[in-house]
PDB file of N, CA and C in Angstrom:
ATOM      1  N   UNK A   1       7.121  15.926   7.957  1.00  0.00           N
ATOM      2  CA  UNK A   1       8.049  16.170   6.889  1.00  0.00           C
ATOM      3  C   UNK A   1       7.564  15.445   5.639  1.00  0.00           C
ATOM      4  N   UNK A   2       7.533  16.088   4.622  1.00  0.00           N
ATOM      5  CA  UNK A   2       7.035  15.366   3.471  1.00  0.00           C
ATOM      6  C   UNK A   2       8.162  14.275   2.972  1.00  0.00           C
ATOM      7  N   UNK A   3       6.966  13.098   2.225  1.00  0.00           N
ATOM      8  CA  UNK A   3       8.361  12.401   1.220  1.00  0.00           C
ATOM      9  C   UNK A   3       9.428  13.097   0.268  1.00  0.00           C
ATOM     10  N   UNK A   4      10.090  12.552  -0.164  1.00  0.00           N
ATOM     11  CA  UNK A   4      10.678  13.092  -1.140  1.00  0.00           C
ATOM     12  C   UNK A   4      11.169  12.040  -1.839  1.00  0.00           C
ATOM     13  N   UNK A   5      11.232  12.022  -3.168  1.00  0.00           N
ATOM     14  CA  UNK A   5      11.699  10.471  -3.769  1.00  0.00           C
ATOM     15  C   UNK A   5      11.439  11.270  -5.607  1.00  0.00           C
ATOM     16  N   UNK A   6      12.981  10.504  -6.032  1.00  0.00           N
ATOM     17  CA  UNK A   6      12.284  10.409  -7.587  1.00  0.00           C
ATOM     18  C   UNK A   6      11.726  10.031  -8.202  1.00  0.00           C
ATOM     19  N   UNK A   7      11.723   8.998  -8.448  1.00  0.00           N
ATOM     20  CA  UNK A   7      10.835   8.288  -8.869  1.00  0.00           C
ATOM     21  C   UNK A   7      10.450   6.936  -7.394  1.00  0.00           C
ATOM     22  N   UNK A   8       8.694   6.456  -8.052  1.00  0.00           N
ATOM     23  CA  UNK A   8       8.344   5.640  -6.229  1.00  0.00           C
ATOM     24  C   UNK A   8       7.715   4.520  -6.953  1.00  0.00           C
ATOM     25  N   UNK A   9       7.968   3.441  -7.299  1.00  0.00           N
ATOM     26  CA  UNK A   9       6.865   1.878  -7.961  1.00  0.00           C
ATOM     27  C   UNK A   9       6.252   1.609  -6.902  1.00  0.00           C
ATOM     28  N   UNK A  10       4.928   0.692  -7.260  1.00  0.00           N
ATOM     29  CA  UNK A  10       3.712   0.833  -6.595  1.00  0.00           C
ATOM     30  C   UNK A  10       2.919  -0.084  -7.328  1.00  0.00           C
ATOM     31  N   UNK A  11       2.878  -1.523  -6.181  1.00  0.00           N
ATOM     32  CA  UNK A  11       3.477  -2.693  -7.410  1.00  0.00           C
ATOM     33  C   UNK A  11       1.570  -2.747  -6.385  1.00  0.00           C
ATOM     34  N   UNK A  12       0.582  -2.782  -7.366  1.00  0.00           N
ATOM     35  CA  UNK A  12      -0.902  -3.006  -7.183  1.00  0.00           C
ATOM     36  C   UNK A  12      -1.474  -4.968  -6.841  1.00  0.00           C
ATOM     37  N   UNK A  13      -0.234  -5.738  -7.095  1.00  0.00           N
ATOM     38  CA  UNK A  13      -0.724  -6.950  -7.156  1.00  0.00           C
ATOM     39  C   UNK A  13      -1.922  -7.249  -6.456  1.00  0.00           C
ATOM     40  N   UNK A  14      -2.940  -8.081  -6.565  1.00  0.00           N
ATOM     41  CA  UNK A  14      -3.573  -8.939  -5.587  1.00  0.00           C
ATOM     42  C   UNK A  14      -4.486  -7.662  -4.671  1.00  0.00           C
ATOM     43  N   UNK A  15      -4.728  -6.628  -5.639  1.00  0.00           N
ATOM     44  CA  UNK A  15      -5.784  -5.082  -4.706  1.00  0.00           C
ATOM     45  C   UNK A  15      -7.118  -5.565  -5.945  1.00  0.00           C
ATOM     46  N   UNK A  16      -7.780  -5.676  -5.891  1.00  0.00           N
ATOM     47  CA  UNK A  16      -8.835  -5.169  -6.408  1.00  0.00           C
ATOM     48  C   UNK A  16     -10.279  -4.246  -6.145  1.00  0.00           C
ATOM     49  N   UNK A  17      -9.927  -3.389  -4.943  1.00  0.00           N
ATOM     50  CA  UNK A  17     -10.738  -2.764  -4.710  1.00  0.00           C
ATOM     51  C   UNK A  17      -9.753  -1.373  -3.924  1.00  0.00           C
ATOM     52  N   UNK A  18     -10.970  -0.305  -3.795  1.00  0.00           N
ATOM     53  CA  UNK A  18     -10.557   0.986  -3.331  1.00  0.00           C
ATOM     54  C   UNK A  18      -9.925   0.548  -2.011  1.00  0.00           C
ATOM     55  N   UNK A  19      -9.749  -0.197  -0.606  1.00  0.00           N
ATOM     56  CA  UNK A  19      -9.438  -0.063  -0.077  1.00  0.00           C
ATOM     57  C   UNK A  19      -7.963  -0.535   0.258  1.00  0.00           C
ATOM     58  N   UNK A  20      -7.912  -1.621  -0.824  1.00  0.00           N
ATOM     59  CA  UNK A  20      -6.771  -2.412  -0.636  1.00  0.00           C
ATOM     60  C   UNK A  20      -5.824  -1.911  -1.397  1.00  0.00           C
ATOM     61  N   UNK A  21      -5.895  -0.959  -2.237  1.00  0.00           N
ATOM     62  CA  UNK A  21      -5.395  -0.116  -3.128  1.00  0.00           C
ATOM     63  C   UNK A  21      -4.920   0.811  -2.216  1.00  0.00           C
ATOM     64  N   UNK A  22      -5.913   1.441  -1.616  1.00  0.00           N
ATOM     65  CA  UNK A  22      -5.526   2.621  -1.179  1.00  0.00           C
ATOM     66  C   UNK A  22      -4.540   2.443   0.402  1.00  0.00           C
ATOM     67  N   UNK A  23      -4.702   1.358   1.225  1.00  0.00           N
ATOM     68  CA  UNK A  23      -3.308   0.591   2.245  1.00  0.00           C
ATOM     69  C   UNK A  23      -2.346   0.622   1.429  1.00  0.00           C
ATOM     70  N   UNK A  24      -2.309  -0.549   0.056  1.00  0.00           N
ATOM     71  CA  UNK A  24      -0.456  -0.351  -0.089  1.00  0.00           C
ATOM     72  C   UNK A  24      -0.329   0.756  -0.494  1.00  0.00           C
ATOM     73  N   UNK A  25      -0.888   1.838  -0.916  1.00  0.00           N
ATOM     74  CA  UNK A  25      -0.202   3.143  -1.798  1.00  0.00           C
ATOM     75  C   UNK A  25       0.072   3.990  -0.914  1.00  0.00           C
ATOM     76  N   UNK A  26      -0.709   3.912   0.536  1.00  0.00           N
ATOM     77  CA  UNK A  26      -0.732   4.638   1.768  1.00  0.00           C
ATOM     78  C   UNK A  26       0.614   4.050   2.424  1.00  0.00           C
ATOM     79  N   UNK A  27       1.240   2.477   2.711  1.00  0.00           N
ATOM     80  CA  UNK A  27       2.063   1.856   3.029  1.00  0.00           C
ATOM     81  C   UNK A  27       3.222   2.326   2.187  1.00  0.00           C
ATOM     82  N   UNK A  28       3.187   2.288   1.067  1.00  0.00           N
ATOM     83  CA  UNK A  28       4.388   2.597   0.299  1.00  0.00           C
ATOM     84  C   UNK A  28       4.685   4.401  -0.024  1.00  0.00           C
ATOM     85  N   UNK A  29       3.957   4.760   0.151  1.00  0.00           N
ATOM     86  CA  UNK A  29       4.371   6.475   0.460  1.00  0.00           C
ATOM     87  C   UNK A  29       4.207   7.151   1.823  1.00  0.00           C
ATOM     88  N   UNK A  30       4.260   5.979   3.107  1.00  0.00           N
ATOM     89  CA  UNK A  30       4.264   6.589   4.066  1.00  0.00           C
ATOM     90  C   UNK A  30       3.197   7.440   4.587  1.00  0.00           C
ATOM     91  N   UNK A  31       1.912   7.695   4.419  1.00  0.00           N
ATOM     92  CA  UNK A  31       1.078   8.426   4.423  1.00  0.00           C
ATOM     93  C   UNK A  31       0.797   8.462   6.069  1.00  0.00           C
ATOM     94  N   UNK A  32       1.091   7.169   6.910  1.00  0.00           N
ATOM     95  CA  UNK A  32       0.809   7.512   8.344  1.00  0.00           C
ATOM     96  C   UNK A  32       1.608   8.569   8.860  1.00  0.00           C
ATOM     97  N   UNK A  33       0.698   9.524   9.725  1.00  0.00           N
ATOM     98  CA  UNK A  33       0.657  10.636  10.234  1.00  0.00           C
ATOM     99  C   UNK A  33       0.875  11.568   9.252  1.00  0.00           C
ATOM    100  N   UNK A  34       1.223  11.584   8.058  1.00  0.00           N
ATOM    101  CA  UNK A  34       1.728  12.504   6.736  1.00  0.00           C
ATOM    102  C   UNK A  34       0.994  13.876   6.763  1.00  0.00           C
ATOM    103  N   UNK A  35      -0.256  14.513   7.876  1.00  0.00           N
ATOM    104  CA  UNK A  35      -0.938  15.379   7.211  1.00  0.00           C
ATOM    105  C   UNK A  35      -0.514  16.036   8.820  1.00  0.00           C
ATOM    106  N   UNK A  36       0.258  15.602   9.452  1.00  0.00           N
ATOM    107  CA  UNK A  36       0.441  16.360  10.925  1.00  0.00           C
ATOM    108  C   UNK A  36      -0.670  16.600  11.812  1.00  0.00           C
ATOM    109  N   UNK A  37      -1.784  15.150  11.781  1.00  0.00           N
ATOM    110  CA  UNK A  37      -2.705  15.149  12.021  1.00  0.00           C
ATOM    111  C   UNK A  37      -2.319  14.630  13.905  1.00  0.00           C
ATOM    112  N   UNK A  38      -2.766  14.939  14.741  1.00  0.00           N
ATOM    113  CA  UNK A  38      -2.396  14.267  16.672  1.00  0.00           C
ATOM    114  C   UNK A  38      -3.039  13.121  16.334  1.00  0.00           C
ATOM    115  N   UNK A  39      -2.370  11.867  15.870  1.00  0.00           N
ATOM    116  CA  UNK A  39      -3.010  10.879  16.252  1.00  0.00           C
ATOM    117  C   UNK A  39      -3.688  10.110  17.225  1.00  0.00           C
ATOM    118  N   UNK A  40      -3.142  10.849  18.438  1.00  0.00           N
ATOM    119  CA  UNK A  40      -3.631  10.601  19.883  1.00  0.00           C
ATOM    120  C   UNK A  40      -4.566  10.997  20.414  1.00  0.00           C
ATOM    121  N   UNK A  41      -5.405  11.750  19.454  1.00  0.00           N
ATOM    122  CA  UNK A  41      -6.203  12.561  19.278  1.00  0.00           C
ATOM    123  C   UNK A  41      -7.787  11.755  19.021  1.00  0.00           C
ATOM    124  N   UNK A  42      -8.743  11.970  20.123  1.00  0.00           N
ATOM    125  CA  UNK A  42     -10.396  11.002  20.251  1.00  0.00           C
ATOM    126  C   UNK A  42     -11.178  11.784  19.590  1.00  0.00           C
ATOM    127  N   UNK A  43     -11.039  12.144  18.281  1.00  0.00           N
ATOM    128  CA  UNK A  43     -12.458  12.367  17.830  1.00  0.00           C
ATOM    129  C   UNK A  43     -13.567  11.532  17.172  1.00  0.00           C
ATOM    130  N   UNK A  44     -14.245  11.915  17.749  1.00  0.00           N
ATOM    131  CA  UNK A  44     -15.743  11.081  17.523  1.00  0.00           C
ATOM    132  C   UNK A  44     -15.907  10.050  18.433  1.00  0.00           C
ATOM    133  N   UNK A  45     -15.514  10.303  20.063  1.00  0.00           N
ATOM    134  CA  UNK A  45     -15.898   9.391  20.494  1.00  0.00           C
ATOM    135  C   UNK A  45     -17.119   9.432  20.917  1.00  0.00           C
ATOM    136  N   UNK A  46     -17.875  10.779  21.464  1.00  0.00           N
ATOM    137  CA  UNK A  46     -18.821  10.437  22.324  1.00  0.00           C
ATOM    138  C   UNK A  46     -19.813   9.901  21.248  1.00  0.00           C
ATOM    139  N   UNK A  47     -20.959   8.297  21.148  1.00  0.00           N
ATOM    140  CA  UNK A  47     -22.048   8.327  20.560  1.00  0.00           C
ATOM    141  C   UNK A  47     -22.730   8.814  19.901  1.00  0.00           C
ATOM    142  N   UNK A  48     -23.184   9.831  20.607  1.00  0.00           N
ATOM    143  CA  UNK A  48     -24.098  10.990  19.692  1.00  0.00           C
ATOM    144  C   UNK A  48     -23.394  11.940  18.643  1.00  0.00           C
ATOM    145  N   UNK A  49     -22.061  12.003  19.212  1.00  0.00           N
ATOM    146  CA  UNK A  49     -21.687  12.890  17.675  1.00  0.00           C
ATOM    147  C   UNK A  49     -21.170  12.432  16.686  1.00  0.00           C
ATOM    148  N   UNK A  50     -21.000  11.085  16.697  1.00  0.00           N
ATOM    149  CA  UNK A  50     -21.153   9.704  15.672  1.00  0.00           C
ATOM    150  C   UNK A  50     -22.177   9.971  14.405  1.00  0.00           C
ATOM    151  N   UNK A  51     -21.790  10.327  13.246  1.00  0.00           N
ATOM    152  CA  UNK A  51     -23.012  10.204  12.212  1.00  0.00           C
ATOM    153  C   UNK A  51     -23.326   9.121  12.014  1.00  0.00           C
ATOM    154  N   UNK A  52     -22.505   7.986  11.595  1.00  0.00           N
ATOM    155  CA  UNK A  52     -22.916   6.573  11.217  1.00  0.00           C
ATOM    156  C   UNK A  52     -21.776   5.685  11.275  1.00  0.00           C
ATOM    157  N   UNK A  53     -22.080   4.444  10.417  1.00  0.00           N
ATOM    158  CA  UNK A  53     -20.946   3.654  11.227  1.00  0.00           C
ATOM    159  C   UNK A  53     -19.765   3.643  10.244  1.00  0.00           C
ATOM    160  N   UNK A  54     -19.992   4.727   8.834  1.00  0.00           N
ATOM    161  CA  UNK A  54     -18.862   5.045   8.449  1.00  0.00           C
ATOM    162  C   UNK A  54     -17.941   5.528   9.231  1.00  0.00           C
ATOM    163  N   UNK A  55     -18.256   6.584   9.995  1.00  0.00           N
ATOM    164  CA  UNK A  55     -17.296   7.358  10.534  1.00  0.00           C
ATOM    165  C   UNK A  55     -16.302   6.322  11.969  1.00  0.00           C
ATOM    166  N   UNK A  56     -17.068   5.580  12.111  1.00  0.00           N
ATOM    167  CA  UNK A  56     -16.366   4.163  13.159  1.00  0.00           C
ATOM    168  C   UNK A  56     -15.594   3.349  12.262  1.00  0.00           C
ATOM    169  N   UNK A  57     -15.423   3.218  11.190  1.00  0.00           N
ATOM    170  CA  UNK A  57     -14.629   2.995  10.081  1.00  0.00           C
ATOM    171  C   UNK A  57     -13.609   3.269   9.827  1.00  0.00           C
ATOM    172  N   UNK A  58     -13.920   4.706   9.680  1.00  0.00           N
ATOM    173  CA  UNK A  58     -13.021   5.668   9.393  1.00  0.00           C
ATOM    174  C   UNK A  58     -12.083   6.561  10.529  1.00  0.00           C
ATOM    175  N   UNK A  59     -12.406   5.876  11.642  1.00  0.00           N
ATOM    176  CA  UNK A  59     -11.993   6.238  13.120  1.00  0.00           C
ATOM    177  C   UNK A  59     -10.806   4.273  13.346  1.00  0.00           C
ATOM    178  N   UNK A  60     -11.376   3.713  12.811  1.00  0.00           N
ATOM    179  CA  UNK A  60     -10.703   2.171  12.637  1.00  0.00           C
ATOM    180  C   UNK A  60      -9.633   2.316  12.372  1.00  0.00           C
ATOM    181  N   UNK A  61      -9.956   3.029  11.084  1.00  0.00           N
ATOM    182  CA  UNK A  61      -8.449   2.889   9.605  1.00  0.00           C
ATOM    183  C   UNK A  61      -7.318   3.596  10.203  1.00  0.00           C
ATOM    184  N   UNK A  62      -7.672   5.366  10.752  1.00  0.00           N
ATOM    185  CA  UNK A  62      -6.897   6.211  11.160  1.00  0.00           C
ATOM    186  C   UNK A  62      -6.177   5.687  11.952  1.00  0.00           C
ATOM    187  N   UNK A  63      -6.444   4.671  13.360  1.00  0.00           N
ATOM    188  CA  UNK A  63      -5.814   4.262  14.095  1.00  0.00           C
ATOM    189  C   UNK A  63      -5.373   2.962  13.646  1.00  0.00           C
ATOM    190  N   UNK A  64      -5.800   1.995  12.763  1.00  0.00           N
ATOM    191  CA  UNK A  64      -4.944   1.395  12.335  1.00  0.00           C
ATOM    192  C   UNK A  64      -3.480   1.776  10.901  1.00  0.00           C
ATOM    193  N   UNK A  65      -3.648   2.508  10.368  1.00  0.00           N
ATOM    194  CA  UNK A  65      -2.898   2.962   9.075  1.00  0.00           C
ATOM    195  C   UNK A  65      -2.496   4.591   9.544  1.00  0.00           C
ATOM    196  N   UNK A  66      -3.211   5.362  10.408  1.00  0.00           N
ATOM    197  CA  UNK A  66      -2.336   7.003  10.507  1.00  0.00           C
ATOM    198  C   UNK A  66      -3.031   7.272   9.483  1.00  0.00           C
ATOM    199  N   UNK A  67      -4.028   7.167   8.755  1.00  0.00           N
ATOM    200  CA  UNK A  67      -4.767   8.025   7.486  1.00  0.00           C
ATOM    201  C   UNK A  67      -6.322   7.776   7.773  1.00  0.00           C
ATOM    202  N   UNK A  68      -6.753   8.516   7.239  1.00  0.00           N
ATOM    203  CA  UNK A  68      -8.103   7.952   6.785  1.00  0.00           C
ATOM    204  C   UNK A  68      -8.364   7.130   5.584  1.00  0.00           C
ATOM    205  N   UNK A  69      -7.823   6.460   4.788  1.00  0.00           N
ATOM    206  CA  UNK A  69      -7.857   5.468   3.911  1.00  0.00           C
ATOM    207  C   UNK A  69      -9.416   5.348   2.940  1.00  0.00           C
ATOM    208  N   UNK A  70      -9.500   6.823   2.164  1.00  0.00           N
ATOM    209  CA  UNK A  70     -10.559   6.803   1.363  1.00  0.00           C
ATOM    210  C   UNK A  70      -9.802   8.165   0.224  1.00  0.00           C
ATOM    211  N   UNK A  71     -10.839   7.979  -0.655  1.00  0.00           N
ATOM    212  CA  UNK A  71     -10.223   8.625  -1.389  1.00  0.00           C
ATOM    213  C   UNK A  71     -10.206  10.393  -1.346  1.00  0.00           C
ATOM    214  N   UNK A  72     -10.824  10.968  -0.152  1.00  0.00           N
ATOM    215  CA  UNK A  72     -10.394  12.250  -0.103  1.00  0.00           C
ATOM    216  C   UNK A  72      -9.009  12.609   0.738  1.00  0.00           C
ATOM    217  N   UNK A  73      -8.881  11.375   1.910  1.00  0.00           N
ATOM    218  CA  UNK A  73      -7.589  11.288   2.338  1.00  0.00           C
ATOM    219  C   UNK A  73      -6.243  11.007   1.451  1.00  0.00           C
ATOM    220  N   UNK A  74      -6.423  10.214   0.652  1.00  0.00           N
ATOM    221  CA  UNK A  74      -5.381  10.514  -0.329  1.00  0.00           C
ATOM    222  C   UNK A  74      -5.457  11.471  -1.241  1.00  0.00           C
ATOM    223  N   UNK A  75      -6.427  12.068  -1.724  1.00  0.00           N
ATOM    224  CA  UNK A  75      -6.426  12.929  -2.482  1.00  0.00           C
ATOM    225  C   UNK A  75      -5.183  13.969  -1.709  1.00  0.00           C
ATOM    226  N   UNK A  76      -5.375  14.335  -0.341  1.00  0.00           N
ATOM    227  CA  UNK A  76      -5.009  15.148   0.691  1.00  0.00           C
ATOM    228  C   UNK A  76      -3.644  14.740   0.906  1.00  0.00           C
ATOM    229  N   UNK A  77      -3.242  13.513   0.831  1.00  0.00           N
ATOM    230  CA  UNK A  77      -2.179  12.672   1.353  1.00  0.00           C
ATOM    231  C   UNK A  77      -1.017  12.727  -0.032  1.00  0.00           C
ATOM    232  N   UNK A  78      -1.602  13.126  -0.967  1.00  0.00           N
ATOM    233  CA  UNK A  78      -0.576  12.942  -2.032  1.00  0.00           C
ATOM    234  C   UNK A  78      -0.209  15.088  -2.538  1.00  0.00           C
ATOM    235  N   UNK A  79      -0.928  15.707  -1.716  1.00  0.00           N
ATOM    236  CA  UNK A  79      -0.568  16.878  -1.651  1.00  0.00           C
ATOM    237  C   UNK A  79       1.177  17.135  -1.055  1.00  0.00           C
ATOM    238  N   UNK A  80       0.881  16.293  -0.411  1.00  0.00           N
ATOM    239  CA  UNK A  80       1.815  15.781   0.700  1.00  0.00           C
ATOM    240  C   UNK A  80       3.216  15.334   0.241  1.00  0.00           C
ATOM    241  N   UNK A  81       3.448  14.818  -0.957  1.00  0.00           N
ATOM    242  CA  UNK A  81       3.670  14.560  -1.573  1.00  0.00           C
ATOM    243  C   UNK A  81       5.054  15.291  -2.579  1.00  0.00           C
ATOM    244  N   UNK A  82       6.276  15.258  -2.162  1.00  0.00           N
ATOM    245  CA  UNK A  82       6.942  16.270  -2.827  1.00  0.00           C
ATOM    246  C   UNK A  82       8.168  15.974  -3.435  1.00  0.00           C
ATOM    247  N   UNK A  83       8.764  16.380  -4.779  1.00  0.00           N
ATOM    248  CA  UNK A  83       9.979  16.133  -4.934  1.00  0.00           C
ATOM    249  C   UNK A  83      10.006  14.708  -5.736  1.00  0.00           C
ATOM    250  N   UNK A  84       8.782  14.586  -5.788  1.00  0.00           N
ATOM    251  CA  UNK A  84       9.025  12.957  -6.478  1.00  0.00           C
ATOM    252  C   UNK A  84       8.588  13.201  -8.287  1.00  0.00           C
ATOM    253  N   UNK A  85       9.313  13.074  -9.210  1.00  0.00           N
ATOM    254  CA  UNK A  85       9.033  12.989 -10.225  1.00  0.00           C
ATOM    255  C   UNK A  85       8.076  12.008 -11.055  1.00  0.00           C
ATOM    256  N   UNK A  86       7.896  10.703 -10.370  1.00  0.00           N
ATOM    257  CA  UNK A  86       7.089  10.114 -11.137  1.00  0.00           C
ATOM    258  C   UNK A  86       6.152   9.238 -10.213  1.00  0.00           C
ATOM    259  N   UNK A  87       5.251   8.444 -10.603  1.00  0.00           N
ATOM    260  CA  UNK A  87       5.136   7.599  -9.703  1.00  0.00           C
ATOM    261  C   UNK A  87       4.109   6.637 -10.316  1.00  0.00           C
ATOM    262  N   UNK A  88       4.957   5.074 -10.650  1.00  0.00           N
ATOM    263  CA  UNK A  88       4.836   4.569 -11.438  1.00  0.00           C
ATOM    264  C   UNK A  88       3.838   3.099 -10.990  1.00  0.00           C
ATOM    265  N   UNK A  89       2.224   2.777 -11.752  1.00  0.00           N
ATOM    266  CA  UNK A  89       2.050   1.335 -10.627  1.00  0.00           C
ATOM    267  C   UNK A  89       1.808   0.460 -11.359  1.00  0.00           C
ATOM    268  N   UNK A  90       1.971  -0.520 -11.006  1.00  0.00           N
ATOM    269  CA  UNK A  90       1.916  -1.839 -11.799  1.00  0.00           C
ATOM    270  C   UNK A  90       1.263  -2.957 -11.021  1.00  0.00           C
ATOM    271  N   UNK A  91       0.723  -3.805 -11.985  1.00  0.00           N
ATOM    272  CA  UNK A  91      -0.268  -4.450 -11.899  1.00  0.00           C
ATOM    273  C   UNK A  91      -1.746  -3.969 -11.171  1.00  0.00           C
ATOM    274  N   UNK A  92      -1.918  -3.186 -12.302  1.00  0.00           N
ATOM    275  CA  UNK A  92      -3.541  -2.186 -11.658  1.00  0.00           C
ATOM    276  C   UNK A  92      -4.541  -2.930 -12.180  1.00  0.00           C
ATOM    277  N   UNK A  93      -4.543  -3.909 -13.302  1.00  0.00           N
ATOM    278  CA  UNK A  93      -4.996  -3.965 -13.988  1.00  0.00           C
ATOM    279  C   UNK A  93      -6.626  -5.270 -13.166  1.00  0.00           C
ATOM    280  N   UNK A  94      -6.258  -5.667 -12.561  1.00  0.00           N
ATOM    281  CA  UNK A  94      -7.164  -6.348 -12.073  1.00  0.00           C
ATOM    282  C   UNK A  94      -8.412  -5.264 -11.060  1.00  0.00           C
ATOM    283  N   UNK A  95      -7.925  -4.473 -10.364  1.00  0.00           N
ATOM    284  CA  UNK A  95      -8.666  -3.396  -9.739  1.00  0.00           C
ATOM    285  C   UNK A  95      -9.310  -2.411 -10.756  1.00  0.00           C
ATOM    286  N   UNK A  96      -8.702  -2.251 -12.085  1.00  0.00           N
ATOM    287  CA  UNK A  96      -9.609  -1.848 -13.354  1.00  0.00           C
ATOM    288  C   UNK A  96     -10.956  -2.754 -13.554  1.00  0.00           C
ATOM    289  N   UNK A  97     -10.395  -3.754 -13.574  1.00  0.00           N
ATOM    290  CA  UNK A  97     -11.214  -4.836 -13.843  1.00  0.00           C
ATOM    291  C   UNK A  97     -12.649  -5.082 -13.043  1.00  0.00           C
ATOM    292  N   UNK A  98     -12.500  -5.374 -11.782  1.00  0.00           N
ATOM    293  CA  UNK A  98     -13.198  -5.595 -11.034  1.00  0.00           C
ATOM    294  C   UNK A  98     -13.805  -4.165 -10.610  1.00  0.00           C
ATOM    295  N   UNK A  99     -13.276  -3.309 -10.534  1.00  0.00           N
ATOM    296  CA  UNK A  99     -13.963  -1.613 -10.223  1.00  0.00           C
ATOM    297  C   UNK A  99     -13.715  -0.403 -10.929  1.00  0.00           C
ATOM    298  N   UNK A 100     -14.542  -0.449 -12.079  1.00  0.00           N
ATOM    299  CA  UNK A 100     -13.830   0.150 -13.082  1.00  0.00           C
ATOM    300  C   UNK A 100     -14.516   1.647 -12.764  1.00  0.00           C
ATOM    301  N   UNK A 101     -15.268   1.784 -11.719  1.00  0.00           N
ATOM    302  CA  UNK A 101     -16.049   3.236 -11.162  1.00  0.00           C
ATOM    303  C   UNK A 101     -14.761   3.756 -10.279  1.00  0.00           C
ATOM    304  N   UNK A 102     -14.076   3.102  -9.413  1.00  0.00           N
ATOM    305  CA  UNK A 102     -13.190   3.748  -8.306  1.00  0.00           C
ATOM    306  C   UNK A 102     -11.779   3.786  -8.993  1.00  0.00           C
ATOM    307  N   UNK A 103     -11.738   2.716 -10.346  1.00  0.00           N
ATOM    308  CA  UNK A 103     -10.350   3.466 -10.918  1.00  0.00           C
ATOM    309  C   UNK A 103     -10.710   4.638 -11.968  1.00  0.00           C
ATOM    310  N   UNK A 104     -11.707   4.859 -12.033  1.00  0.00           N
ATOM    311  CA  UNK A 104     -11.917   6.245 -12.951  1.00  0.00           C
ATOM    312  C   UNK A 104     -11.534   6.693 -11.695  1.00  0.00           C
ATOM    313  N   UNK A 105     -11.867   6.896 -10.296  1.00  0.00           N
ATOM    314  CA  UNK A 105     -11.639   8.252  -8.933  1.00  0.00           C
ATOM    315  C   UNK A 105     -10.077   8.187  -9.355  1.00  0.00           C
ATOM    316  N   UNK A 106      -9.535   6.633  -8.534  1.00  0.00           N
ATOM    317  CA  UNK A 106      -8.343   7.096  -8.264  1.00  0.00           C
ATOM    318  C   UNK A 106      -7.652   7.628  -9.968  1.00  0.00           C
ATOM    319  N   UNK A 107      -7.726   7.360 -11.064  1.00  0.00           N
ATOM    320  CA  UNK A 107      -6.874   7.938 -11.841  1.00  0.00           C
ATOM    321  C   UNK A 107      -7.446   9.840 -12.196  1.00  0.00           C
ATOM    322  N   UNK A 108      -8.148   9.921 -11.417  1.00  0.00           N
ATOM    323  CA  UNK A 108      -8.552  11.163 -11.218  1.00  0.00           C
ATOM    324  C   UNK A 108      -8.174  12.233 -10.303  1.00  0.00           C
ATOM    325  N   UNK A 109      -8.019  11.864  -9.401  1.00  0.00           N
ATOM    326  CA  UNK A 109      -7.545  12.324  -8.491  1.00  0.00           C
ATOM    327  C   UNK A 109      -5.716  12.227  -8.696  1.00  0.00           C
ATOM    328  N   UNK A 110      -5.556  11.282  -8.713  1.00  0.00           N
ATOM    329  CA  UNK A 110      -3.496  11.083  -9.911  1.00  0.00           C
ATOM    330  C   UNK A 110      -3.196  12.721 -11.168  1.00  0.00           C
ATOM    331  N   UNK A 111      -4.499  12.251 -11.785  1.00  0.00           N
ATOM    332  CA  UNK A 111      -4.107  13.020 -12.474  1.00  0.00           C
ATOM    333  C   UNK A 111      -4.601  14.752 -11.798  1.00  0.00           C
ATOM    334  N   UNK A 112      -5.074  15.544 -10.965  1.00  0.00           N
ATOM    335  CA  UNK A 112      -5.497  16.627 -10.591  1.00  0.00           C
ATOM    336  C   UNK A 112      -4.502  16.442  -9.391  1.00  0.00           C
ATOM    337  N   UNK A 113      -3.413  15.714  -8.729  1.00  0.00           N
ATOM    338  CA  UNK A 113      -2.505  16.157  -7.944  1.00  0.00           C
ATOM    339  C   UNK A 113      -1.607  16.732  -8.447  1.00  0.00           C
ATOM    340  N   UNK A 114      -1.267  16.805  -9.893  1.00  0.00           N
ATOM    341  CA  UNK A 114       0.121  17.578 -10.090  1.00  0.00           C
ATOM    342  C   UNK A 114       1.553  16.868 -10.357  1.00  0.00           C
ATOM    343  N   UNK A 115       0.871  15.512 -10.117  1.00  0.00           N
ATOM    344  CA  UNK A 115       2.417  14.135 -10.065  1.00  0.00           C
ATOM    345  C   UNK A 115       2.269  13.358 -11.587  1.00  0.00           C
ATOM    346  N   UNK A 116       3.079  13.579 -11.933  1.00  0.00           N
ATOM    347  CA  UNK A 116       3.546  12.350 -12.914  1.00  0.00           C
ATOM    348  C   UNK A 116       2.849  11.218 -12.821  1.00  0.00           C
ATOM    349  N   UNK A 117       2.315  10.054 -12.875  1.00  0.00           N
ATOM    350  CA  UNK A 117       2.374   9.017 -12.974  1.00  0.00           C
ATOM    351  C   UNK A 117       1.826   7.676 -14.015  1.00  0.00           C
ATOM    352  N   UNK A 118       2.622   6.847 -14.322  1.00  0.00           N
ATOM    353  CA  UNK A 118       2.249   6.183 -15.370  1.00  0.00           C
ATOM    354  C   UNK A 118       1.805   4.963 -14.832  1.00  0.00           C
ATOM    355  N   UNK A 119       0.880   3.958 -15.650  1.00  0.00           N
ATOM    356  CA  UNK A 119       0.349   2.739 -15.227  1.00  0.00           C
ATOM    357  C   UNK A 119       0.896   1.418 -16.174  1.00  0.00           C
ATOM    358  N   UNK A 120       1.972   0.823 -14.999  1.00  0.00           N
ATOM    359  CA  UNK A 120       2.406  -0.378 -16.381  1.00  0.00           C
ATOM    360  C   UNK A 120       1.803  -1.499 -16.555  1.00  0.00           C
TER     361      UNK A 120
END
């Protein structure tokens, strides 16, 4: 079932990078299981069909958070996404700072979902 919310704050304190960004925003919009994905579900276990040790990563996150916790999963995860008029975050400004390549993604991907959102 999708969220639904009018407006959602999305308080960035103490993130300065894509991943820690992308937990609380995943934490605060609920994103575990959000894509009706079987979490119970072993893919990629056998070895060989392992590409690299991203994907053991990214097999980590899913089972720890219910997402894949990168930025095509949220891209995907905020499709998801409904009924909410704005969605407002604050204190970004240090994750500007320190990664000013992955906040060009994420305010890219913000802005090509279709949602409102402002940065205070």
């Amino acid at each position: 079932m999708p969220l639904t919310a009018t407006q959602i704050t999305i308080n960035l304190a103490n993130c300065t990078n894509e991943r820690e960004v992308l937990i609380v925003i995943g934490q605060c919009l609920n994103f575990r299981g959000l894509l009706g994905i079987d979490e119970t579900a072993e893919a990629n276990t056998d070895p060989e069909l392992r590409d690299s040790q991203e994907d053991e990563e990214e097999e980590k996150d899913f089972e720890k958070y219910g997402w894949g916790v990168n930025w095509d999963a949220f891209h995907d995860c905020l499709a998801c996404v409904k009924g909410c008029n704005k969605l407002c975050f604050e204190n970004w400004q240090a994750f500007k700072d320190k990664e000013p390549d992955d906040f060009q993604i994420f305010t890219e991907i913000l802005t090509g979902s279709g949602l409102q959102y402002v940065l205070k």
